[in-house]
C-alpha atoms as a PDB file:
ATOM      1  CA  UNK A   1       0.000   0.000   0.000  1.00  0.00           C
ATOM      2  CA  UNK A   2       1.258   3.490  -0.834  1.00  0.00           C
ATOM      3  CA  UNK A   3       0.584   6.949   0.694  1.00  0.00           C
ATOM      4  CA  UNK A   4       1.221   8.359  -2.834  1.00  0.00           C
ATOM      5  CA  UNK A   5       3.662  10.187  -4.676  1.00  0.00           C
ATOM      6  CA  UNK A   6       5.019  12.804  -1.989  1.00  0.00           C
ATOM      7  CA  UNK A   7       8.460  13.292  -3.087  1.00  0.00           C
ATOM      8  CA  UNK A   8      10.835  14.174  -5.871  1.00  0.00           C
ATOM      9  CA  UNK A   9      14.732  14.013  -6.160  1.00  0.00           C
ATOM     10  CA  UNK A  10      16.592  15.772  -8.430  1.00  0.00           C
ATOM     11  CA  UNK A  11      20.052  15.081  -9.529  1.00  0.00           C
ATOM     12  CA  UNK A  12      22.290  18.585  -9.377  1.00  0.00           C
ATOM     13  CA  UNK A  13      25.855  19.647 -10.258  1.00  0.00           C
ATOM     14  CA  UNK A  14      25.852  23.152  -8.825  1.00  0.00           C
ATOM     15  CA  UNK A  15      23.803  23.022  -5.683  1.00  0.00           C
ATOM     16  CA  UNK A  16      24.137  26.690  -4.449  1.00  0.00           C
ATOM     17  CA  UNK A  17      22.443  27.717  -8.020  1.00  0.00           C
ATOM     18  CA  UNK A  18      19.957  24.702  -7.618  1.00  0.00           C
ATOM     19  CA  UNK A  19      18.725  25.685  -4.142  1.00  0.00           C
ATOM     20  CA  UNK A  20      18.561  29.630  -5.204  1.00  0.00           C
ATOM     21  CA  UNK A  21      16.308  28.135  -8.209  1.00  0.00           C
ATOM     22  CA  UNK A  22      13.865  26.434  -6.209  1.00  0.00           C
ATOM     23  CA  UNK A  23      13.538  28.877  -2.823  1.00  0.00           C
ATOM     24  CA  UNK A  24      12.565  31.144  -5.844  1.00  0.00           C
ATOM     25  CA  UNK A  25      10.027  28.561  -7.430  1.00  0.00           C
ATOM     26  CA  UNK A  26       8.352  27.441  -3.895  1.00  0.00           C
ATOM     27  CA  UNK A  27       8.720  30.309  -2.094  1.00  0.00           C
ATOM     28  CA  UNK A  28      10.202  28.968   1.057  1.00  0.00           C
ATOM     29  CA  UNK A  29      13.684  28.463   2.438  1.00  0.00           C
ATOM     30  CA  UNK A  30      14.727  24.186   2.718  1.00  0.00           C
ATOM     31  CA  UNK A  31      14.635  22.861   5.803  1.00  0.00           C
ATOM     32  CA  UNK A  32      17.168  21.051   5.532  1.00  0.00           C
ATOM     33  CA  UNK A  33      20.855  22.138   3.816  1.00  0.00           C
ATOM     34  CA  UNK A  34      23.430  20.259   3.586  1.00  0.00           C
ATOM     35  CA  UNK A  35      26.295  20.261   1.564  1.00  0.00           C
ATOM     36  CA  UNK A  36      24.933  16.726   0.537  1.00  0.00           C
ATOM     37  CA  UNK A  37      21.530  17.308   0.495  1.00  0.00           C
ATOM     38  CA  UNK A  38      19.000  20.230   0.295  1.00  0.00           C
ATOM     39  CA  UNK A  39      15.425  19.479   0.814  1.00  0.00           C
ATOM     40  CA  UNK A  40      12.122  21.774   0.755  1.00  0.00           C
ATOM     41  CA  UNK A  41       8.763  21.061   1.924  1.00  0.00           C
ATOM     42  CA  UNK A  42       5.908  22.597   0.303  1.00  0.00           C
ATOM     43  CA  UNK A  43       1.987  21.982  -0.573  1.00  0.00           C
ATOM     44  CA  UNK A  44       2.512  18.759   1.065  1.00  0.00           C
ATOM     45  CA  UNK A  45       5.328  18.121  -1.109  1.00  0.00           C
ATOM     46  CA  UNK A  46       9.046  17.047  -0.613  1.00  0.00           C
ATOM     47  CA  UNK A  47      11.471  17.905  -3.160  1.00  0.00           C
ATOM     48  CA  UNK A  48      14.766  17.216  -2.786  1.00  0.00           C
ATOM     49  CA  UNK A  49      18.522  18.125  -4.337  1.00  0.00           C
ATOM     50  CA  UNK A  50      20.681  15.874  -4.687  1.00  0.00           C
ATOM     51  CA  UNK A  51      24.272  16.772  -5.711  1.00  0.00           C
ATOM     52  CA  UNK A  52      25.606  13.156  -5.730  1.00  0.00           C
ATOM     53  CA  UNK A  53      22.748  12.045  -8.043  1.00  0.00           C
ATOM     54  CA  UNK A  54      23.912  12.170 -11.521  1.00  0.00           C
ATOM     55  CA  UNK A  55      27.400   9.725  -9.652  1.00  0.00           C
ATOM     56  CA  UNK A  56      24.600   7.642  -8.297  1.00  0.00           C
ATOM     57  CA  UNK A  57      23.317   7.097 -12.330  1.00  0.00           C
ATOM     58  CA  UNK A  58      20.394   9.738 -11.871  1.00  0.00           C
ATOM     59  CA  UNK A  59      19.678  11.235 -14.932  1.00  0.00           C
ATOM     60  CA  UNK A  60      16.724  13.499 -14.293  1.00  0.00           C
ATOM     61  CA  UNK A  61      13.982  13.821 -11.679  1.00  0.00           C
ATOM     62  CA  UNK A  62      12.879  10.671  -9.608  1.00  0.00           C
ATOM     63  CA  UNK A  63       9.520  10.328  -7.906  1.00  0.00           C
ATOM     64  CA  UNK A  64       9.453   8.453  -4.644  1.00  0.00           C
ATOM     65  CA  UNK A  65       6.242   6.832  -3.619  1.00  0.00           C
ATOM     66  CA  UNK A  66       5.687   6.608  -0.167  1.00  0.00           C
ATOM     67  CA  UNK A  67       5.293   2.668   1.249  1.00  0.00           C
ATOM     68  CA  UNK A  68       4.492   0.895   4.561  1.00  0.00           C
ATOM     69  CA  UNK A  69       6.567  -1.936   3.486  1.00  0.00           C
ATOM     70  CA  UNK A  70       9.637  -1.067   1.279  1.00  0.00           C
ATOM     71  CA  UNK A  71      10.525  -4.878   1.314  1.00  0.00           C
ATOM     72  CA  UNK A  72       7.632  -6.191   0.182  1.00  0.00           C
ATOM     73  CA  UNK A  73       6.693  -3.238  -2.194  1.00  0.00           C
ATOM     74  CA  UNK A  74      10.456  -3.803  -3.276  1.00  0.00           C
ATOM     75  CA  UNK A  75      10.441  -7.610  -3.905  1.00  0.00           C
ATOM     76  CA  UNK A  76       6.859  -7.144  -5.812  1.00  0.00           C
ATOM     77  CA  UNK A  77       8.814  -5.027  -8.290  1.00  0.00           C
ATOM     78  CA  UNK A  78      11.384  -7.231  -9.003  1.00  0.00           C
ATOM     79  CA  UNK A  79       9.034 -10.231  -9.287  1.00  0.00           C
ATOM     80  CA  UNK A  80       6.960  -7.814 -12.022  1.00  0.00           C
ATOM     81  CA  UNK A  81      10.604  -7.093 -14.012  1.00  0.00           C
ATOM     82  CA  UNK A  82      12.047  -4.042 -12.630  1.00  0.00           C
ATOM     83  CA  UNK A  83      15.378  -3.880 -12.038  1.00  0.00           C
ATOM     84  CA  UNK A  84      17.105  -2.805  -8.911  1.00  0.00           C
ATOM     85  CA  UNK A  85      18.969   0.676  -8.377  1.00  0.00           C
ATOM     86  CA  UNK A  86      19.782   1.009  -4.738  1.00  0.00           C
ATOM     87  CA  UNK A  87      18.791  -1.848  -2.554  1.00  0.00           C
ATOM     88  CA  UNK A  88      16.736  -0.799   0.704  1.00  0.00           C
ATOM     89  CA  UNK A  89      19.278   1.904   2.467  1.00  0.00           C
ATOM     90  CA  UNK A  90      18.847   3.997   5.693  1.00  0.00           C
ATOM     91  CA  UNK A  91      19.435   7.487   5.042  1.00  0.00           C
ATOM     92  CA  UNK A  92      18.246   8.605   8.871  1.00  0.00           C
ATOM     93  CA  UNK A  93      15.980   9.141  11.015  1.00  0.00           C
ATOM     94  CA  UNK A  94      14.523   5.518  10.514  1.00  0.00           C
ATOM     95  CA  UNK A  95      13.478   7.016   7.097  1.00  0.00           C
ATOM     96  CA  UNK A  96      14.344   4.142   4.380  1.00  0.00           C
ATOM     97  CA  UNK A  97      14.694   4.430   0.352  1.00  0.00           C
ATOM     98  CA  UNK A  98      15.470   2.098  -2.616  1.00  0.00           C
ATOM     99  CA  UNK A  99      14.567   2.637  -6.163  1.00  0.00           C
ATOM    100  CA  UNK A 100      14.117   0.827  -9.131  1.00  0.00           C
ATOM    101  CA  UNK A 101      13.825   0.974 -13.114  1.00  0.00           C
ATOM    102  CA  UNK A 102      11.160  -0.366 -14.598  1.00  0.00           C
ATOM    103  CA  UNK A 103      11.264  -2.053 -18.829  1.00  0.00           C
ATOM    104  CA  UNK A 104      10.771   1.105 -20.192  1.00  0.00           C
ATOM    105  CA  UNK A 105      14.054   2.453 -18.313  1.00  0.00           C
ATOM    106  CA  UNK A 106      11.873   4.778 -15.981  1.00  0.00           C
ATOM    107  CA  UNK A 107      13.278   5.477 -11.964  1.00  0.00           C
ATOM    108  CA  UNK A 108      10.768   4.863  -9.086  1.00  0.00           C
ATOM    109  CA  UNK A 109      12.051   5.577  -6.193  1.00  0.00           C
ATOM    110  CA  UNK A 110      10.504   3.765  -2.622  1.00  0.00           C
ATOM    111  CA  UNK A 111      10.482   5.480   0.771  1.00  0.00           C
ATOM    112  CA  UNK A 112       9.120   4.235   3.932  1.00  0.00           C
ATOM    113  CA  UNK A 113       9.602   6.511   6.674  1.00  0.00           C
ATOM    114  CA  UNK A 114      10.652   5.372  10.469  1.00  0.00           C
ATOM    115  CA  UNK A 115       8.120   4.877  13.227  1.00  0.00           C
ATOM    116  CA  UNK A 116       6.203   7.859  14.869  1.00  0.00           C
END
């Protein structure tokens, strides 16, 4: 079962331009910045930049649908032909992703987030 499509990661070279394109767009300053990551809530929305991304094979935008059970949602794409990108990985906070291209070469990207 998902929680639907809450989040979006996008690959960037130059994060300082990135994150001055986007507090522009959304109208709000990140909440978090890193020099590894910089993410901004907004509209019930979570976008994220990602400067390591186009290292990690990202080559654009990747949506991450929100799961109660990124194992099982996982294994349920493999067994339907996707291919793995990142096995399940803890990123903090009990917050868990993995991601996956499907046989048209598409990401989808899987988060389950830790325990309230």
């Amino acid at each position: 079962m998902t929680a639907g499509l809450k989040t979006v990661i996008y690959p960037v070279k130059d994060i300082a331009k990135a994150k001055a394109l986007f507090t522009a767009l959304l109208g709000v300053e990140p909440y978090v910045d890193e020099p590894y990551y910089v993410g901004f809530k907004d509209a019930g929305q979570d976008v994220g930049l990602d400067p390591s991304g186009h290292s990690k094979g990202l080559t654009g935008p990747v949506p991450y649908w929100h799961v109660d059970d990124i194992e099982k949602t996982l294994s349920a794409l493999l067994a339907a032909g996707a291919e793995t990108l990142q096995e399940v990985q803890d990123v903090g906070g009990g917050r868990r992703i993995a991601s996956v291209r499907d046989a048209e070469g598409n990401q989808v990207g899987l988060i389950q987030d830790g325990a309230a």
